[in-house]
Protein backbone atom coordinates (compact mmCIF):
# COMPACT_ATOMS: atom_id res chain seq x y z
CA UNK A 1 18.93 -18.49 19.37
CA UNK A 2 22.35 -18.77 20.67
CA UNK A 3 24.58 -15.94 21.26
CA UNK A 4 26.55 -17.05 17.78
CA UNK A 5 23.90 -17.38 16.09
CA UNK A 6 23.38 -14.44 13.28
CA UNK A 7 20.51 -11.97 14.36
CA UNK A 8 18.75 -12.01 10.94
CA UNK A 9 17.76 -8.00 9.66
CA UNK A 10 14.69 -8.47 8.01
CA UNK A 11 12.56 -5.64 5.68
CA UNK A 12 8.55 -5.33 6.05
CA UNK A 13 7.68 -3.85 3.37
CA UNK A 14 4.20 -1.95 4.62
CA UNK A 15 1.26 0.08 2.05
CA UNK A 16 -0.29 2.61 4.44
CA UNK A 17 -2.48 1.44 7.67
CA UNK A 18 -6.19 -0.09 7.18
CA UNK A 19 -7.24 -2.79 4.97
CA UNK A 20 -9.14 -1.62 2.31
CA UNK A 21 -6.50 1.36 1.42
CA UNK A 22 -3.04 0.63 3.48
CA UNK A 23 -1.35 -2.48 4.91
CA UNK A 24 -3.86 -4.89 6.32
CA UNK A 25 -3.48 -4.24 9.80
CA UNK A 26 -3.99 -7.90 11.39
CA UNK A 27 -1.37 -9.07 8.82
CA UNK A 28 1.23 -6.38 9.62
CA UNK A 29 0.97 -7.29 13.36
CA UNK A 30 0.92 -10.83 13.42
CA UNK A 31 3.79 -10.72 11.07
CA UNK A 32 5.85 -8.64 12.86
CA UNK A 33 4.94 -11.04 15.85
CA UNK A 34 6.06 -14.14 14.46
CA UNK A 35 9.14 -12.32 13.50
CA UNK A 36 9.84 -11.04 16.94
CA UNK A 37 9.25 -14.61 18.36
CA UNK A 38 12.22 -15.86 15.86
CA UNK A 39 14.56 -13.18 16.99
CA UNK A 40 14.75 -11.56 14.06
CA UNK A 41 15.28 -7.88 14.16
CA UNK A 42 12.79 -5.76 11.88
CA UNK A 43 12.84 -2.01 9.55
CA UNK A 44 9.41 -1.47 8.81
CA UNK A 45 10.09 0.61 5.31
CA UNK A 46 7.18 2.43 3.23
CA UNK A 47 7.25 4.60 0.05
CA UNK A 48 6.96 8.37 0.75
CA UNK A 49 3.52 9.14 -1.38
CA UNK A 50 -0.20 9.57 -1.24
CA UNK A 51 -1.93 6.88 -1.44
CA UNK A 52 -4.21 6.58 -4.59
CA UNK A 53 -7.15 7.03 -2.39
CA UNK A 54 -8.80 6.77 1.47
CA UNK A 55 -11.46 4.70 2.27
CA UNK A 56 -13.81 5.12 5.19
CA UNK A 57 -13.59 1.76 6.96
CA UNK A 58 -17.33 2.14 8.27
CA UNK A 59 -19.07 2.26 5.24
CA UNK A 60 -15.98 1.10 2.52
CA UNK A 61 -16.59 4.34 0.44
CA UNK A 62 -13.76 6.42 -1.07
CA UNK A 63 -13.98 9.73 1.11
CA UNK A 64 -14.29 12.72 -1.41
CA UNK A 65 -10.75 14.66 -1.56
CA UNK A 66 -9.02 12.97 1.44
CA UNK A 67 -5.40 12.55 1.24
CA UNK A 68 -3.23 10.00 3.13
CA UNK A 69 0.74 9.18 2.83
CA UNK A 70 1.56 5.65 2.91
CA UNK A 71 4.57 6.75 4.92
CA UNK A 72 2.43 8.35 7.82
CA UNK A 73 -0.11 6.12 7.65
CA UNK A 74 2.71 2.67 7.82
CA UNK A 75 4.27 4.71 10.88
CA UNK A 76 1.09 4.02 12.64
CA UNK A 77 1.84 0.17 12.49
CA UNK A 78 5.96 0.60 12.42
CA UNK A 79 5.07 3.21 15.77
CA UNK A 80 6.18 6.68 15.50
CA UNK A 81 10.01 7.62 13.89
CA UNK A 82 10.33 3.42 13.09
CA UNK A 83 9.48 3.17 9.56
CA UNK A 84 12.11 4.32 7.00
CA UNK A 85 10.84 5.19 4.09
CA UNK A 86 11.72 2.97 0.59
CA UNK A 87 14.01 6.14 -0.87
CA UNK A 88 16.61 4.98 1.85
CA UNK A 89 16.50 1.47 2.06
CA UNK A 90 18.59 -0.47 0.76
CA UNK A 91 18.30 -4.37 -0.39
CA UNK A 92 22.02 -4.65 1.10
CA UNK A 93 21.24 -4.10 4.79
CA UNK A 94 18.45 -6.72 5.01
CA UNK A 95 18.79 -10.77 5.13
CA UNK A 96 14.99 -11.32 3.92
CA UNK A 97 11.49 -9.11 2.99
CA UNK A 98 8.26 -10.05 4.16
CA UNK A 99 5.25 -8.42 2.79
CA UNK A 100 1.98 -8.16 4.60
CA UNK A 101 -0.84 -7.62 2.47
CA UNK A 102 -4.01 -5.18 2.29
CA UNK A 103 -5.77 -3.71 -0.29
CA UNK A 104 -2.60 -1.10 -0.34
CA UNK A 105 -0.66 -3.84 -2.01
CA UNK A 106 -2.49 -3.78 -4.78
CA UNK A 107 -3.59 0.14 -5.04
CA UNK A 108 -0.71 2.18 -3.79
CA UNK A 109 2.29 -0.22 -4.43
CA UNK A 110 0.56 -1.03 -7.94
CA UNK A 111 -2.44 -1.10 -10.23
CA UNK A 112 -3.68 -4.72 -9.85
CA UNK A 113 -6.87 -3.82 -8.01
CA UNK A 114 -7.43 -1.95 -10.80
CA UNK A 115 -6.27 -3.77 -13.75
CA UNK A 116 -5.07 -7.59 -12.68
CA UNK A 117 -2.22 -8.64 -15.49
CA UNK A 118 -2.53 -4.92 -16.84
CA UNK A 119 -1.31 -3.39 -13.38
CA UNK A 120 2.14 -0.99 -13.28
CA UNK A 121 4.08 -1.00 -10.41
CA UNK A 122 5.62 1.76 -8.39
CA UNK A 123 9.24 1.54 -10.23
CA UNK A 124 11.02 1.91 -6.42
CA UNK A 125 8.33 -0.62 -4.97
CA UNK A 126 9.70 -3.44 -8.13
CA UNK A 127 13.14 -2.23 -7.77
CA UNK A 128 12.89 -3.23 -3.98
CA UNK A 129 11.40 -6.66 -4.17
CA UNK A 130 13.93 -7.29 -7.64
CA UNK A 131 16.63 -6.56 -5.34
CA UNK A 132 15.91 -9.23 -3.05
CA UNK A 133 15.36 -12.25 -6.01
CA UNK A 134 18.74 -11.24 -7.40
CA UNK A 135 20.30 -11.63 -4.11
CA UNK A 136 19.01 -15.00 -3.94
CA UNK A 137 17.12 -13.71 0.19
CA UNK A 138 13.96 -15.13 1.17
CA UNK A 139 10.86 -13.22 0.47
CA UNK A 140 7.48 -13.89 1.99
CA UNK A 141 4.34 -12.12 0.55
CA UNK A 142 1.11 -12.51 2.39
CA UNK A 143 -2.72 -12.68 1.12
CA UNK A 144 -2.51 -10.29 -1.88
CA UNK A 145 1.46 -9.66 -1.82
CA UNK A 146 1.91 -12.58 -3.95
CA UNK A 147 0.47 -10.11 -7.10
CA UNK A 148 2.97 -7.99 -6.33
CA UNK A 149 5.47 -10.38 -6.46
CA UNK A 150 4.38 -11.97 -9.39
CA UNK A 151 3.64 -8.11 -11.50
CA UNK A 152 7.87 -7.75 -10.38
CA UNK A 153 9.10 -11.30 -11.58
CA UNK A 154 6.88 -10.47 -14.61
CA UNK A 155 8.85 -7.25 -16.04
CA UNK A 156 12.19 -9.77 -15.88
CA UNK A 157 10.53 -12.73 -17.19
CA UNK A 158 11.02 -15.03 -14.54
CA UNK A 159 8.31 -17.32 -13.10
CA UNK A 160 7.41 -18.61 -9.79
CA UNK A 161 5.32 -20.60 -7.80
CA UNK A 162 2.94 -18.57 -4.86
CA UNK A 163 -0.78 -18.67 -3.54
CA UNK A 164 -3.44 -16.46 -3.40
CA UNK A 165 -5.55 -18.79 -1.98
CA UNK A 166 -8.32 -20.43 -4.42
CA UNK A 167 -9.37 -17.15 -6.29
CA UNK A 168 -10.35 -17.71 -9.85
CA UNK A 169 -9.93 -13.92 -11.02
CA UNK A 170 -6.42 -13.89 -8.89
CA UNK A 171 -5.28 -17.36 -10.46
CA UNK A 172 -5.60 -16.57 -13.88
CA UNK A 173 -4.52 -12.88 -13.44
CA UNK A 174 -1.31 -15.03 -12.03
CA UNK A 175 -1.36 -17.13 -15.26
CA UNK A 176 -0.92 -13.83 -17.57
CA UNK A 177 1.68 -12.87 -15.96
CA UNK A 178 3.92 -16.01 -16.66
CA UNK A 179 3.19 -16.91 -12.48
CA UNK A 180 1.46 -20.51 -11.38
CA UNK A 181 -1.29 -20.07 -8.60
CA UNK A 182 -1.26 -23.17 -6.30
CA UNK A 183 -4.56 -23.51 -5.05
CA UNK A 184 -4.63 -23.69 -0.85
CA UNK A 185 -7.48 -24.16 0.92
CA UNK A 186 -7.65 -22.19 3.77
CA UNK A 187 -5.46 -19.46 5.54
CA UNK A 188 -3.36 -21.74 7.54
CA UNK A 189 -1.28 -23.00 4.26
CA UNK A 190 1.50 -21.79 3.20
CA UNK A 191 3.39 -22.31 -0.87
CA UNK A 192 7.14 -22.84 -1.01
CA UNK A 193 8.91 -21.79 -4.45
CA UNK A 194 12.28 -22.98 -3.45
CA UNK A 195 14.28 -21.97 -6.43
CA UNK A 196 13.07 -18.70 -5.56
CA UNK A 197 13.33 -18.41 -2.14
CA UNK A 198 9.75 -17.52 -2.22
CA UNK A 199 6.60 -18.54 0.60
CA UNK A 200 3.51 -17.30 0.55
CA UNK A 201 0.17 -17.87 2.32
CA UNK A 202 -3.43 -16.42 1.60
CA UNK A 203 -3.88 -14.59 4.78
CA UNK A 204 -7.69 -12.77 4.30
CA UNK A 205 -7.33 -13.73 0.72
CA UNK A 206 -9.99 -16.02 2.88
CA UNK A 207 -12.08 -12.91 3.35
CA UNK A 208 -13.97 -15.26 6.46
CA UNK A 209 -10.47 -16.17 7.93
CA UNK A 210 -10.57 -16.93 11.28
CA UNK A 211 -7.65 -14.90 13.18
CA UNK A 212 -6.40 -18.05 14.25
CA UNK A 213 -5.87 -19.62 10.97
CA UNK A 214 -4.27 -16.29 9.26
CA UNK A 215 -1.23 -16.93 12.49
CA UNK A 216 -1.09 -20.05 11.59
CA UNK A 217 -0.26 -19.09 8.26
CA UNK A 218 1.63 -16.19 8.69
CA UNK A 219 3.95 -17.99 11.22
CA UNK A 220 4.48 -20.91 9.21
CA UNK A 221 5.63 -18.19 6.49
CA UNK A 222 7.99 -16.21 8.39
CA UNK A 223 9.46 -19.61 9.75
CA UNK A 224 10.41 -20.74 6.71
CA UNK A 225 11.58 -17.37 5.06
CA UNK A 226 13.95 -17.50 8.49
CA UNK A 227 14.97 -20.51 7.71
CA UNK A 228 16.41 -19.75 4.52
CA UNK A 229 18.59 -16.60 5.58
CA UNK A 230 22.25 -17.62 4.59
């Protein structure tokens, strides 16, 4: 990148820290490392709430009473004072959003692990990603960020084309909500919706993912969401 070039500002959206009830924590990192490698400069941003529950990551059992925020818990990933939380961010000040994935996706920034083509969505959480589609910036969502996308495009009626991977229950979850699932066949593939500025890839959608492949994937995503910053 050349001194004239434009330093694109780029928003990672994160759901709390640890797979099963935050941001997926492999995800987060790699993604922030194949943005760092393209010179783009980052705000890690996280809604201010509890989570809707924590899970012990040794045994994968909700833990009786426990309380997290998302906010705290993203700052572990972000690193302390670097993640700004969703209440002050604004769609304006970024050139793109990537979303890593995590079972926080889909149970603190909405409902789908609950209720697929049922799910609600955190009104600030849709208002976010919304922003960026009606801005026409490039938006990459990672393993199950693409249900989040599609639950957004849903309440406006639009439809896109995105991956999570070759998951039947996913796919036609997808299909309710007006989306199209494009099969891929491992974690090193990534789906290109052009008209919406929109790539995805399944990440540990491929639950026996080698590390390897889910770079692969997540750099071939951020590449091309770079690649379409105007």
């Amino acid at each position: 990148m050349t001194n004239a070039q434009k330093i694109p500002h780029v928003a990672v959206l994160l759901a709390g820290c640890g797979h099963l009830d935050g941001a997926e924590v492999r995800e987060s990192v790699l993604a922030l490392l194949a943005l760092d490698q393209h010179g783009a400069a980052v705000q890690c941003i996280a809604p201010n709430a509890l989570q809707f529950h924590v899970i012990n990551h040794i045994t994968g059992e909700p833990v009786p009473g426990a309380q997290r925020n998302i906010l705290e818990e993203s700052s572990r990933i972000a690193r302390l004072g670097q993640c700004l939380d969703l209440a002050q961010a604004s769609v304006a000040d970024y050139d793109a959003l990537v979303m890593p994935g995590g079972y926080g996706v889909a149970k603190n920034h909405c409902s789908f692990a609950f209720k697929g083509a049922q799910a609600d969505v955190r009104p600030d959480v849709a208002a976010f990603i919304k922003g960026f589609f009606d801005a026409h910036k490039p938006v990459g969502a990672i393993c199950i960020a693409p249900a989040l996308v599609a639950l957004a495009l849903h309440q406006t009626h639009d439809s896109a084309t995105l991956t999570l991977g070759n998951d039947a229950g996913c796919a036609a979850a997808l299909g309710q909500l007006g989306q199209i699932n494009q099969n891929t066949p491992d974690a090193t593939q990534i789906v290109i919706d052009e008209t919406h500025k929109l790539i995805t890839t399944p990440a540990y959608m491929f639950d026996d993912a080698r590390l390897s492949d889910v770079w692969v994937g997540i750099e071939r995503c951020v590449a091309e969401v770079l690649k379409r910053v105007s």
